[in-house]
C-alpha atoms as a PDB file:
ATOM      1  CA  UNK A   1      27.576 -50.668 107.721  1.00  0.00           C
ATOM      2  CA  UNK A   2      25.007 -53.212 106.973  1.00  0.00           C
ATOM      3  CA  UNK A   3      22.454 -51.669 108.568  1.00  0.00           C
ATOM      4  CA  UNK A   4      22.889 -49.111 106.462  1.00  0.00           C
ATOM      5  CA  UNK A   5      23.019 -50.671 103.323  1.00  0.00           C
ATOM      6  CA  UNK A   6      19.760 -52.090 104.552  1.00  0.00           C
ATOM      7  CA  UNK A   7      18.071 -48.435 105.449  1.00  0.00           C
ATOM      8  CA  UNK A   8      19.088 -47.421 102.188  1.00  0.00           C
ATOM      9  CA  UNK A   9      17.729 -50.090 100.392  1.00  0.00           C
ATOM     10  CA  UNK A  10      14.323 -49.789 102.009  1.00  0.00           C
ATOM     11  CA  UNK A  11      14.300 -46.177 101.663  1.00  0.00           C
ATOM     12  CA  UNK A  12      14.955 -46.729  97.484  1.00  0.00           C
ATOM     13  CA  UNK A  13      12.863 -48.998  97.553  1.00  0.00           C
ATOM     14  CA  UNK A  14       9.671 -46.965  98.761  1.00  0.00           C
ATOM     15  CA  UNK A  15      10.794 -44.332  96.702  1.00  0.00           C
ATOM     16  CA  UNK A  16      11.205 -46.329  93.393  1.00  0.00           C
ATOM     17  CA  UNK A  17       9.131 -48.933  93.895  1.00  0.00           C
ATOM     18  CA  UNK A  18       5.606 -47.368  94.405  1.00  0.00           C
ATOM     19  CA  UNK A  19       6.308 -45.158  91.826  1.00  0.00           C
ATOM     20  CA  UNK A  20       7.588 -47.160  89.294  1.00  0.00           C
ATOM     21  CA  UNK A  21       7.116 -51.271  89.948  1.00  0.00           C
ATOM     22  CA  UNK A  22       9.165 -53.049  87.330  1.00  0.00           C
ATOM     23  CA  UNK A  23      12.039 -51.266  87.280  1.00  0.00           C
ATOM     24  CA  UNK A  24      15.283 -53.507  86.006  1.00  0.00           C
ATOM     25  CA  UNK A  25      17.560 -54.263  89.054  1.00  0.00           C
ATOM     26  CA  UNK A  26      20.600 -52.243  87.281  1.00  0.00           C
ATOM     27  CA  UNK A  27      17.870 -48.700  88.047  1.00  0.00           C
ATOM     28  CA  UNK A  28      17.679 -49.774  92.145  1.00  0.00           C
ATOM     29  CA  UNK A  29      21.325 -50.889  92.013  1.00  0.00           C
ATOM     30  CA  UNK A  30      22.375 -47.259  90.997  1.00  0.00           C
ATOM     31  CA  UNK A  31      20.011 -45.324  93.271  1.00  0.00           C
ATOM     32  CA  UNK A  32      21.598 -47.432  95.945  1.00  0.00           C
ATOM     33  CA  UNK A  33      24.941 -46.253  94.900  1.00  0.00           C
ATOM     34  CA  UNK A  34      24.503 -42.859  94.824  1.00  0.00           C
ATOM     35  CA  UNK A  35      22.224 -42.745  98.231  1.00  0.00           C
ATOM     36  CA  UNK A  36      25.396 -44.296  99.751  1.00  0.00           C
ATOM     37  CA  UNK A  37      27.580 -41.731  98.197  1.00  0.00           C
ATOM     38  CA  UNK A  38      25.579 -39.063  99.285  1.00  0.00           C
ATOM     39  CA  UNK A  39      24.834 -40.076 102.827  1.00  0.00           C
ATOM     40  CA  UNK A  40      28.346 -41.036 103.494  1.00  0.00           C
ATOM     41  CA  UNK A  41      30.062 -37.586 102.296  1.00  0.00           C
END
């Protein structure tokens, strides 16, 4: 499981972060959430 969380993370991060540095931590938190929702179903 952590591993995962940590995949995901790095994964939204690349996404998000090149695209859009500054984002509020609430944005990444939520893209994490529904990466793990989708992933997991």
């Amino acid at each position: 499981m952590t591993e995962e969380i940590i995949r995901i993370f790095y994964r939204v991060y690349n996404k998000l972060g090149l695209l859009c540095y500054g984002f509020l931590e609430k944005v990444y938190e939520n893209a994490m959430v529904i990466k793990l929702i989708v992933d997991t179903d």
